[in-house]
Protein backbone atom coordinates (compact mmCIF):
# COMPACT_ATOMS: atom_id res chain seq x y z
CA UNK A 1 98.89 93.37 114.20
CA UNK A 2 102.42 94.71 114.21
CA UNK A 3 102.67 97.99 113.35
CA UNK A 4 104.85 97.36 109.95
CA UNK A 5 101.89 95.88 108.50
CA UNK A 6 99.34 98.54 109.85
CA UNK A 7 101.24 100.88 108.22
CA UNK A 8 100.95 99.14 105.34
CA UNK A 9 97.84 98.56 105.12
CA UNK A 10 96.84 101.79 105.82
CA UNK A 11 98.94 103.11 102.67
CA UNK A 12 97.00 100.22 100.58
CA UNK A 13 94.09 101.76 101.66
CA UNK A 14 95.67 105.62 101.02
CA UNK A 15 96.58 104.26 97.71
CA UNK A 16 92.89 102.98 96.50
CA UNK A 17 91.58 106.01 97.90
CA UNK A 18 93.49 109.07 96.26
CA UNK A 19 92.43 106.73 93.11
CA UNK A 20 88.83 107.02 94.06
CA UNK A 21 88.80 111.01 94.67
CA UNK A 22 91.22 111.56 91.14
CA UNK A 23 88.39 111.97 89.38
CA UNK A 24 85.40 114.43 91.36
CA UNK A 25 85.66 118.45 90.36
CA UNK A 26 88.46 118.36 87.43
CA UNK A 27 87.55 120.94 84.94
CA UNK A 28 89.05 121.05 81.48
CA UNK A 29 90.00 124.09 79.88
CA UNK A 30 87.25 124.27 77.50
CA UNK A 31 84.68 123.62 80.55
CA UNK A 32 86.44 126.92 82.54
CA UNK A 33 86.28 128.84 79.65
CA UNK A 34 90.43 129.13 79.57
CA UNK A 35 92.68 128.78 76.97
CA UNK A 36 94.52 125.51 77.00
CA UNK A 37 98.29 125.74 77.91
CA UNK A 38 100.32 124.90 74.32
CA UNK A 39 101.64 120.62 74.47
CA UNK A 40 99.26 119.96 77.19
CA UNK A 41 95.85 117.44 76.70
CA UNK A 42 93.29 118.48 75.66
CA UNK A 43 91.21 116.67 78.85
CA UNK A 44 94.32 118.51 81.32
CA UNK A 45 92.49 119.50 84.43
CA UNK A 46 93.18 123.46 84.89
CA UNK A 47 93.45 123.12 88.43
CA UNK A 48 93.78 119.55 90.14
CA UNK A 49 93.49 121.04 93.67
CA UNK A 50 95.97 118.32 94.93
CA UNK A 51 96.21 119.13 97.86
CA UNK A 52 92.41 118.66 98.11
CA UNK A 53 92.24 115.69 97.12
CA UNK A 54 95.46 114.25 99.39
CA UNK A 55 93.80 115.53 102.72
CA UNK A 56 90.56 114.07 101.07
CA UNK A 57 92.28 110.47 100.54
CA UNK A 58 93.79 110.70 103.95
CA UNK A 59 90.60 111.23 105.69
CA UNK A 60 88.82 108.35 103.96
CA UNK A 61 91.88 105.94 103.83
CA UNK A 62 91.77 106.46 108.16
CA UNK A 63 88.03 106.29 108.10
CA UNK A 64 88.50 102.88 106.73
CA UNK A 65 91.74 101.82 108.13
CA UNK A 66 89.67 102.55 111.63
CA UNK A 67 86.81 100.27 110.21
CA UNK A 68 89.18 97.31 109.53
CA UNK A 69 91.45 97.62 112.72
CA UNK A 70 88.19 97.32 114.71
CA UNK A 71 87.02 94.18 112.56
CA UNK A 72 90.39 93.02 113.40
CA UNK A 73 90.20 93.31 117.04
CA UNK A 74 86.46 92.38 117.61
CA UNK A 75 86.30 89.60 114.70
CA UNK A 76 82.85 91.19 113.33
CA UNK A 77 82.92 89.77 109.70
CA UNK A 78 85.35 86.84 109.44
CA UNK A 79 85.96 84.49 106.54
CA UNK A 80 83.52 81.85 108.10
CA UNK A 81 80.64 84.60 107.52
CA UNK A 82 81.20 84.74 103.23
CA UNK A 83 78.75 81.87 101.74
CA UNK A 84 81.05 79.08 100.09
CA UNK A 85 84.52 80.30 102.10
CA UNK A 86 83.67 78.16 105.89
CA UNK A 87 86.37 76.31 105.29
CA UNK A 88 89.15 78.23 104.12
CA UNK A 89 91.43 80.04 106.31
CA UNK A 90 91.87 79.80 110.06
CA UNK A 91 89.01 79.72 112.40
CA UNK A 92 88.07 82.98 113.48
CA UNK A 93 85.55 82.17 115.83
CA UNK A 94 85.14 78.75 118.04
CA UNK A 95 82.02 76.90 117.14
């Protein structure tokens, strides 16, 4: 694997997980007992804690960027090994 498409990969994976960590410990105004800023939503987080949550996507996006480079290199879990795909693709591993 070139490293063009690692890097890409790895931001795919960056990308999915800041979406999966978006969500854990917003608070809403009403929920922290504040009063909510004039023009903003009413379901506004108060604080996002961004940065939080970007060190928190980079962790798991290299946790699982690791995972997958290492399935590249050592062919654990090819295509051959998903019920109804043997045929599709290249061979990963002689038979």
């Amino acid at each position: 694997m070139s490293w063009p498409a690692g890097t890409a990969i790895w931001f795919l994976f960056f990308t999915l997980s800041l979406f999966l960590v978006l969500p854990f410990g917003n608070k809403t105004a009403e929920e922290a007992g504040t009063e909510r800023p004039a023009g903003s939503a009413e379901s506004a987080p108060v604080n996002p804690r961004m940065w939080q949550k970007l060190g928190a996507a980079l962790v798991l996006a290299t946790v699982i960027f690791i995972a997958y480079y290492a399935n590249y290199v050592h062919g654990w879990i090819s295509i051959n090994d998903i019920p109804g795909w043997e045929n599709r693709g290249p061979k990963a591993r002689p038979d």
